[in-house]
C-alpha atoms as a PDB file:
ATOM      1  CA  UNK A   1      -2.891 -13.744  -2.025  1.00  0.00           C
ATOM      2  CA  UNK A   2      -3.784 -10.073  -1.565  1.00  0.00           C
ATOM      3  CA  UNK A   3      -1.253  -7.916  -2.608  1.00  0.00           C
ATOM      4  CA  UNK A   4       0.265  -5.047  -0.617  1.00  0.00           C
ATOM      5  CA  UNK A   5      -0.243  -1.246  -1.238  1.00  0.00           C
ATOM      6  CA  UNK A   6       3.405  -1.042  -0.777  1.00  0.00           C
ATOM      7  CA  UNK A   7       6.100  -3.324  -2.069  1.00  0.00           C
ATOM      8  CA  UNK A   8       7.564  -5.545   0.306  1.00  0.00           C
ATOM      9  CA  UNK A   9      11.151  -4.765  -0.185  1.00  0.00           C
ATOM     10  CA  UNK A  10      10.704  -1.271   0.665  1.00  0.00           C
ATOM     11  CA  UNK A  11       8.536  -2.420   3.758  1.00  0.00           C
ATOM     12  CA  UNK A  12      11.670  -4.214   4.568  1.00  0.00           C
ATOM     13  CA  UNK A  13      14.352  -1.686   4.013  1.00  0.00           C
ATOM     14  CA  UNK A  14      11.995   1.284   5.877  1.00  0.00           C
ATOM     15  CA  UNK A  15      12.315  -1.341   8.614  1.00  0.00           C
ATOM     16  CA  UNK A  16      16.005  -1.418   9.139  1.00  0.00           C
ATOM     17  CA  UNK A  17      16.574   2.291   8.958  1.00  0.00           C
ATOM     18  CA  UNK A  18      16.645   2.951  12.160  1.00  0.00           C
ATOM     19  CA  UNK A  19      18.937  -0.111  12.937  1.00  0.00           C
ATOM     20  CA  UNK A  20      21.497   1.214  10.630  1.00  0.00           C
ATOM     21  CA  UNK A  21      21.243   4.629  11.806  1.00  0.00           C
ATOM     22  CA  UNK A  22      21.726   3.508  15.562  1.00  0.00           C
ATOM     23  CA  UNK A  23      24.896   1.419  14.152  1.00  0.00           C
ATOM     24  CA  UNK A  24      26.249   3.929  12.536  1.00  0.00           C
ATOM     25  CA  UNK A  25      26.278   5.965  16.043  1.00  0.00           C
ATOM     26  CA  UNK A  26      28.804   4.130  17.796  1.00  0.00           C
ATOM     27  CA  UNK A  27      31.091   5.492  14.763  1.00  0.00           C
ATOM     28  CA  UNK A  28      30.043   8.677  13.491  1.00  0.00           C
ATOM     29  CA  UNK A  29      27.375  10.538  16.286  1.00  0.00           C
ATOM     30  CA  UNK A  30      27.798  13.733  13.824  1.00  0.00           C
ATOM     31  CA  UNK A  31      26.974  11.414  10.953  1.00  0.00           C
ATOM     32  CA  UNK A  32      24.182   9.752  12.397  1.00  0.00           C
ATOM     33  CA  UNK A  33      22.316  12.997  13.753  1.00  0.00           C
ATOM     34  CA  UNK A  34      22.655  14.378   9.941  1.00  0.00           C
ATOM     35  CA  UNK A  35      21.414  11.275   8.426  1.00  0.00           C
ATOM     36  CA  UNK A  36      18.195  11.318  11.077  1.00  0.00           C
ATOM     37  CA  UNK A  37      17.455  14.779  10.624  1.00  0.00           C
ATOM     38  CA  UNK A  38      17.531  14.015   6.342  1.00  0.00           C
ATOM     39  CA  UNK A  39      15.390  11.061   7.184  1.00  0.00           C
ATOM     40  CA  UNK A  40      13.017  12.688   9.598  1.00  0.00           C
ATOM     41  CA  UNK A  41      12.532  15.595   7.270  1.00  0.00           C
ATOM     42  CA  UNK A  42      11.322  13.302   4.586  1.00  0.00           C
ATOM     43  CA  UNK A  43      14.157  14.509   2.023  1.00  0.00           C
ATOM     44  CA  UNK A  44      14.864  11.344   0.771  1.00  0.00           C
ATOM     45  CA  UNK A  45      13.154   7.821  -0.491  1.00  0.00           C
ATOM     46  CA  UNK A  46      13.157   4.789   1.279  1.00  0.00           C
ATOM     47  CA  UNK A  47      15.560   3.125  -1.234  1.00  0.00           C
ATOM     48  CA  UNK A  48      17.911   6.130  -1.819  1.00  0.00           C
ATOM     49  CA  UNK A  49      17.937   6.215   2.202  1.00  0.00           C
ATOM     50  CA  UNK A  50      18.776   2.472   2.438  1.00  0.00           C
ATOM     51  CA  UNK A  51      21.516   2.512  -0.488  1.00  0.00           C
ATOM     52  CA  UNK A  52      23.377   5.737   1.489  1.00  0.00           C
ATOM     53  CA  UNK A  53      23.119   3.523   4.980  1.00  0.00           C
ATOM     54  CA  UNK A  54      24.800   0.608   3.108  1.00  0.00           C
ATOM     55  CA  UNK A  55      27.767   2.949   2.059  1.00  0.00           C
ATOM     56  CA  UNK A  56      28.374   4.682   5.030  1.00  0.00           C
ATOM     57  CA  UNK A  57      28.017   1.179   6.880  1.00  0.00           C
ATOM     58  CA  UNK A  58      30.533  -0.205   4.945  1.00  0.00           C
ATOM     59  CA  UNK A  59      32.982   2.967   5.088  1.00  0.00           C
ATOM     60  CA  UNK A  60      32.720   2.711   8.737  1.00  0.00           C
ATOM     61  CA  UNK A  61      33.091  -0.719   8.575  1.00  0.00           C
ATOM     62  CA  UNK A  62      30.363  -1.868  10.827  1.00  0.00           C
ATOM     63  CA  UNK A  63      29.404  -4.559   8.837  1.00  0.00           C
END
């Protein structure tokens, strides 16, 4: 099996990102536009990206 340039976790994580950004809209718009704007701007790594999502997620208690 070939391996991948990138590991497939963070394939994985960059591709719920924008999910958990979208759920965190319905409870925080302010939130959600800061955390885009960080993410857009490139400020941040996938995983440290994903790890904040999880925290705010669960403080908002969307999941």
């Amino acid at each position: 099996m070939k391996k991948l340039p990138i590991p497939k976790d963070i394939v994985q994580k960059r591709a719920q990102i924008r999910k958990m950004i979208v759920q965190i809209s319905y409870k925080d718009e302010k939130l959600a536009i800061k955390l885009l704007r960080r993410w857009v701007e490139d400020n941040v790594s996938v995983s440290d990206m994903y790890a904040e999502l999880e925290q705010h997620l669960k403080e908002k208690q969307v999941v």
